[in-house]
N, C-alpha and C. Protein backbone atom coordinates (compact mmCIF):
# COMPACT_ATOMS: atom_id res chain seq x y z
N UNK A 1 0.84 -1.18 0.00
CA UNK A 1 0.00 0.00 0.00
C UNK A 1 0.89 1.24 0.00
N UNK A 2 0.81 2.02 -1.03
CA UNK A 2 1.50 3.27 -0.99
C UNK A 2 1.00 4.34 0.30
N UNK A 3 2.12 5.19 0.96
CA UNK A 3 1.41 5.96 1.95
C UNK A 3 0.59 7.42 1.02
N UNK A 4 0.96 7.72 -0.25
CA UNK A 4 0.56 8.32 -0.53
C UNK A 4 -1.17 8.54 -1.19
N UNK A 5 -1.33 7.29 -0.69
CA UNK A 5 -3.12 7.12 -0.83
C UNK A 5 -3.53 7.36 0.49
N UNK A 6 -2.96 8.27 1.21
CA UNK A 6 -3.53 7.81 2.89
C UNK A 6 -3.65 9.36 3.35
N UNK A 7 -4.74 10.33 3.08
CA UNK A 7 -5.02 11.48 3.01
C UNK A 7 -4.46 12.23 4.23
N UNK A 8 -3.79 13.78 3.95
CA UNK A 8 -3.72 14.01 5.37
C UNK A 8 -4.25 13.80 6.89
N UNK A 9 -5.24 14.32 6.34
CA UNK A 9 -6.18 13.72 7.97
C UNK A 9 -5.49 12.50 8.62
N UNK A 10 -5.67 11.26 7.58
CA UNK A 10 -5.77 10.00 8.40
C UNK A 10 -4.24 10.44 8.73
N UNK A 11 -3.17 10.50 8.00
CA UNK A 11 -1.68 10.53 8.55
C UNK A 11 -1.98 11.02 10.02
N UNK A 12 -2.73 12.48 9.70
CA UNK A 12 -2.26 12.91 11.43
C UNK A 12 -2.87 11.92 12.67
N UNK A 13 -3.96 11.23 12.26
CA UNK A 13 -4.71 10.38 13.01
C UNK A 13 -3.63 9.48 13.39
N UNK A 14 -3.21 8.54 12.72
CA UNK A 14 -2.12 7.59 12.58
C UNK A 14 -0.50 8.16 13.77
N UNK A 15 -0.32 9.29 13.31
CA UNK A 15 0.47 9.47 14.28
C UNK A 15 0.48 9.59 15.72
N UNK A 16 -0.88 10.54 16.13
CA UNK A 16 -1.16 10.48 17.41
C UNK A 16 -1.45 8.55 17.84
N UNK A 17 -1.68 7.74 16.87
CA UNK A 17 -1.76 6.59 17.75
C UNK A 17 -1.04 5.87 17.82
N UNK A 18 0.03 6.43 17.00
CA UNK A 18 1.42 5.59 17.21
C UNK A 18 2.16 6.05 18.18
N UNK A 19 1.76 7.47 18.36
CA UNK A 19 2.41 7.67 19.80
C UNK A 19 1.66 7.52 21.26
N UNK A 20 0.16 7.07 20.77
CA UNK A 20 -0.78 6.95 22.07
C UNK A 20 -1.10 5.27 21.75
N UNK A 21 -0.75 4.30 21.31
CA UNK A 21 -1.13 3.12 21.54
C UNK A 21 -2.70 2.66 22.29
N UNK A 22 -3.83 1.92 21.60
CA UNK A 22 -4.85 1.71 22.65
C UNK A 22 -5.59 3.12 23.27
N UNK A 23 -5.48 4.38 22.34
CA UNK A 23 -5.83 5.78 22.39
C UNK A 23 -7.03 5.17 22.50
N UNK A 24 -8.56 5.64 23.54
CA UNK A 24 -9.54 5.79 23.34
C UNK A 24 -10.10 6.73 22.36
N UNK A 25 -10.82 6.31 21.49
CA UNK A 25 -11.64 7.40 20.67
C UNK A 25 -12.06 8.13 20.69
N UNK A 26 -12.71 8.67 21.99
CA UNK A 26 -12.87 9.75 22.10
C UNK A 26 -12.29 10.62 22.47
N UNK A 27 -10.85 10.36 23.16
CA UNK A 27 -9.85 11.50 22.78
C UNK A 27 -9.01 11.50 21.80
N UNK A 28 -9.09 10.22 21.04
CA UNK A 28 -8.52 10.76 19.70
C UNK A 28 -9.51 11.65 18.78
N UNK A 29 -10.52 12.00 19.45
CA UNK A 29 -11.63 13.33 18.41
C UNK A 29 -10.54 14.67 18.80
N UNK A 30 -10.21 14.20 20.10
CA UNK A 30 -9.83 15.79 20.66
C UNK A 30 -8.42 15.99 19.99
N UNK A 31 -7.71 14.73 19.87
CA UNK A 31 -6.35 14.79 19.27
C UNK A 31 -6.26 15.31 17.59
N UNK A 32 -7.13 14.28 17.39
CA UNK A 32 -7.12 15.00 15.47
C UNK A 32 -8.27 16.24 15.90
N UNK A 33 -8.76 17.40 16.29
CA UNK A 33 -9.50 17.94 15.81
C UNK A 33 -10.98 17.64 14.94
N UNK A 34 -11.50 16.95 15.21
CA UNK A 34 -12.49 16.30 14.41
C UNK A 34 -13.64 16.06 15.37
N UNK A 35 -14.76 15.78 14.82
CA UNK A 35 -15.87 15.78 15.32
C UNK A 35 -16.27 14.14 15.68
N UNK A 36 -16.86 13.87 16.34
CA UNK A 36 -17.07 12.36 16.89
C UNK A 36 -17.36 11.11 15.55
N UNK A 37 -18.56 11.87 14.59
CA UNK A 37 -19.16 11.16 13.50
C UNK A 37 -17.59 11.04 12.44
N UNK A 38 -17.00 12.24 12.15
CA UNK A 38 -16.10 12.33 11.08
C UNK A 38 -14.98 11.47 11.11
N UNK A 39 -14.70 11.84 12.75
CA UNK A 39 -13.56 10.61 13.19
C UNK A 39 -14.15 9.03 13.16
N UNK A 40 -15.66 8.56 13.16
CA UNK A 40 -16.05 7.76 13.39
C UNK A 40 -15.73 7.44 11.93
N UNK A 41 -16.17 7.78 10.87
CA UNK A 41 -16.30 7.32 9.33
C UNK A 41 -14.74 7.26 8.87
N UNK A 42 -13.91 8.01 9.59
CA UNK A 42 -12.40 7.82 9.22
C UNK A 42 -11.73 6.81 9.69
N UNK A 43 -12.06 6.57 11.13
CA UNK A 43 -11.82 5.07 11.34
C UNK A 43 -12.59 3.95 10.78
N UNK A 44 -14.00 3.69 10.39
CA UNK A 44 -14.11 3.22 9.56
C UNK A 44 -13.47 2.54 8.50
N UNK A 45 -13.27 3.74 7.65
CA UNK A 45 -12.61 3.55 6.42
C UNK A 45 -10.89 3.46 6.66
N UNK A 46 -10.22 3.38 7.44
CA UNK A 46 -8.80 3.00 7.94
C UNK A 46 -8.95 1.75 8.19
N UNK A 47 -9.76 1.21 9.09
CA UNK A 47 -10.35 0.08 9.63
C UNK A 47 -10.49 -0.95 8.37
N UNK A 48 -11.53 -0.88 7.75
CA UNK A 48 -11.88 -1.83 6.11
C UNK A 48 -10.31 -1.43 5.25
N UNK A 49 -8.98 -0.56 5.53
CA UNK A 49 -8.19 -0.54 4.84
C UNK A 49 -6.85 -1.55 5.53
N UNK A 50 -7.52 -1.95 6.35
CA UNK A 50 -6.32 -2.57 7.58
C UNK A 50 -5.33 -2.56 8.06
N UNK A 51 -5.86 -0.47 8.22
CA UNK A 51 -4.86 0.22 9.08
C UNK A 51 -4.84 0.30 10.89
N UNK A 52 -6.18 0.27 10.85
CA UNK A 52 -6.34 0.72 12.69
C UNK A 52 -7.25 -0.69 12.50
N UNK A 53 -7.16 -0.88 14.12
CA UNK A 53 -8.44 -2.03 14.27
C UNK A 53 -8.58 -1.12 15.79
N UNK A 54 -10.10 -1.61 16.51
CA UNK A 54 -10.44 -0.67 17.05
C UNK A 54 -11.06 -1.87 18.16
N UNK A 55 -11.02 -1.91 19.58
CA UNK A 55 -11.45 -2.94 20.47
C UNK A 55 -12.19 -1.92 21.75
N UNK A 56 -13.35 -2.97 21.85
CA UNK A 56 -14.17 -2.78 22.89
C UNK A 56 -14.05 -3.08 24.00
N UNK A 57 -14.24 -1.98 25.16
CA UNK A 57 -13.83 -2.12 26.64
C UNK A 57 -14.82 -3.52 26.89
N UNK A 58 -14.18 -4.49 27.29
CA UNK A 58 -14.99 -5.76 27.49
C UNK A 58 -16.41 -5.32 28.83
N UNK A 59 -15.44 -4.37 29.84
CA UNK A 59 -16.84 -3.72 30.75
C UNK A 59 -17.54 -2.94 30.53
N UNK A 60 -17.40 -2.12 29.30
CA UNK A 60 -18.19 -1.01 28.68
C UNK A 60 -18.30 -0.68 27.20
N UNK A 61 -19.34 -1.02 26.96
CA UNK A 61 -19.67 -1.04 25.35
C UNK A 61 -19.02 0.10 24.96
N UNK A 62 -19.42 1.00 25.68
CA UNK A 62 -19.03 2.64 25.14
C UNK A 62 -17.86 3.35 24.86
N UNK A 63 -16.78 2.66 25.55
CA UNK A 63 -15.26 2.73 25.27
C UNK A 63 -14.50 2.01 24.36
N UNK A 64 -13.69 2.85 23.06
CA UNK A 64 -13.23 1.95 22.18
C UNK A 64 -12.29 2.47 22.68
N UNK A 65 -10.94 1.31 22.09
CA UNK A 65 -9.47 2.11 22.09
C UNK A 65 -9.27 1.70 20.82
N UNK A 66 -8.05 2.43 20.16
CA UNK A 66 -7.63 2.53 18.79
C UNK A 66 -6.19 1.95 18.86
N UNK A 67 -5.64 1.18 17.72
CA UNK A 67 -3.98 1.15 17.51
C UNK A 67 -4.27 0.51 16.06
N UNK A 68 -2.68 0.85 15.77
CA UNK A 68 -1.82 0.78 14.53
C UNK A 68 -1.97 -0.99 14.56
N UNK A 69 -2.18 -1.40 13.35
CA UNK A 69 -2.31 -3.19 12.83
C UNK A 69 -0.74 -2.76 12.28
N UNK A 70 0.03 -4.14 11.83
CA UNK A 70 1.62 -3.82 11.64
C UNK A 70 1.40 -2.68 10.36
N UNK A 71 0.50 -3.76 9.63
CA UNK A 71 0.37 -2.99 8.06
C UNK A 71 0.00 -0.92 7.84
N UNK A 72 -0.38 -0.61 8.80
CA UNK A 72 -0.70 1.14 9.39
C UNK A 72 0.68 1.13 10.04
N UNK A 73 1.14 0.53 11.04
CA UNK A 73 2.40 1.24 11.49
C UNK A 73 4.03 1.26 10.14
N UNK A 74 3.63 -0.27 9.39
CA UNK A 74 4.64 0.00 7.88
C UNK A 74 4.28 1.57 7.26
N UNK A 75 3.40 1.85 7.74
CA UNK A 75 2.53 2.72 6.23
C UNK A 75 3.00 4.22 6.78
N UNK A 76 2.28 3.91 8.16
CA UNK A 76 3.05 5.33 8.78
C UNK A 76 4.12 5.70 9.01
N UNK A 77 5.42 4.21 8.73
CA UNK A 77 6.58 4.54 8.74
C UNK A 77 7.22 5.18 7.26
N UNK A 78 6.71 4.54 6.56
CA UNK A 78 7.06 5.30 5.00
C UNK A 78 7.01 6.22 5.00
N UNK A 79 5.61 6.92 5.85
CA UNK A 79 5.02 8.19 5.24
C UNK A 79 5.64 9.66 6.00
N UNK A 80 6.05 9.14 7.19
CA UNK A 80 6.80 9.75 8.31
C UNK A 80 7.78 11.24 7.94
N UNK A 81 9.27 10.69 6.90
CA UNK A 81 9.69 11.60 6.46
C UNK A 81 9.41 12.18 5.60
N UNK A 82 8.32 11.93 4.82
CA UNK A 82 7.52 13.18 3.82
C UNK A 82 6.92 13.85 4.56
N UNK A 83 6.35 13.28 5.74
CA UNK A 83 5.55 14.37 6.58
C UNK A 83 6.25 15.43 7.33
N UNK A 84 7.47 14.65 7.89
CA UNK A 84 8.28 15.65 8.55
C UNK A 84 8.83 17.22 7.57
N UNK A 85 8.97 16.21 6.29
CA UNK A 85 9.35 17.49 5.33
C UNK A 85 8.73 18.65 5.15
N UNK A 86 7.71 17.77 5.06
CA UNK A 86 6.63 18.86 4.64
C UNK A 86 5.88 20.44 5.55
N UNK A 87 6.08 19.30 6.78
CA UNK A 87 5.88 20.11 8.24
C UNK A 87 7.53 20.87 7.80
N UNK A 88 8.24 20.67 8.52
CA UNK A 88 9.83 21.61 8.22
C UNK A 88 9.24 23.13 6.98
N UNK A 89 9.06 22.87 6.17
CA UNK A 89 8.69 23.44 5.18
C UNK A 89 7.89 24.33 5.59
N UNK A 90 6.91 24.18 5.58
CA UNK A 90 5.65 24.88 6.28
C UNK A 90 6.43 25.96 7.58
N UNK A 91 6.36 24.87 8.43
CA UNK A 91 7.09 25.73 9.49
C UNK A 91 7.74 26.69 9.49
N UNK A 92 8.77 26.51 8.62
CA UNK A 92 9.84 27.01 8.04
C UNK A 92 9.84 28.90 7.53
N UNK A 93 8.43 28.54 6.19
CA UNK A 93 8.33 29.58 6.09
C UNK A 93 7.12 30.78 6.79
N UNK A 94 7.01 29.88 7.83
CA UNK A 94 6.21 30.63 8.84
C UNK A 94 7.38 31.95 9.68
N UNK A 95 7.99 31.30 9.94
CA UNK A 95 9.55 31.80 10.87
C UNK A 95 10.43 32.64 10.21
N UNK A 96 9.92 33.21 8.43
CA UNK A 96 10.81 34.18 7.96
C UNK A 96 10.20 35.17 8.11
């Protein structure tokens, strides 16, 4: 899977859960900026791409947590130093 089919959004999603492992979902709304439904249809569709898989608090229906399947953490590793670049860049010419 190329990372370059993997729209910004999801990248930034992907990173916060590679650095939050087992992130509950509902603070990964607060982490990506996103609204409960939007983040819901993005995991979704990460999910059917068999990037994130997503598990239920066995004591509470209502709590998911989120993580990287190997195949999302390969993907987010590819995609990593284009992102960094790109951020640098950005950044970059914020600071002139």
């Amino acid at each position: 899977m190329n990372y370059r089919s993997s729209p910004k959004p999801q990248y930034a999603v992907m990173r916060v859960i590679a650095e939050h492992p087992g992130i509950e979902q509902v603070d990964l709304t607060e982490a990506a900026v996103s609204t409960k439904a939007t983040l819901a249809e993005m995991l979704s569709r990460m999910e059917n791409r068999g990037l994130v898989k997503r598990e239920n608090d066995p004591l509470d229906k209502r709590r998911r947590f989120v993580y990287l399947t190997v195949q999302g953490q390969t993907l987010l590793a590819a995609a990593i130093p284009l992102g960094d670049r790109v951020d640098d860049e950005f950044l970059g010419r914020l600071e002139r």
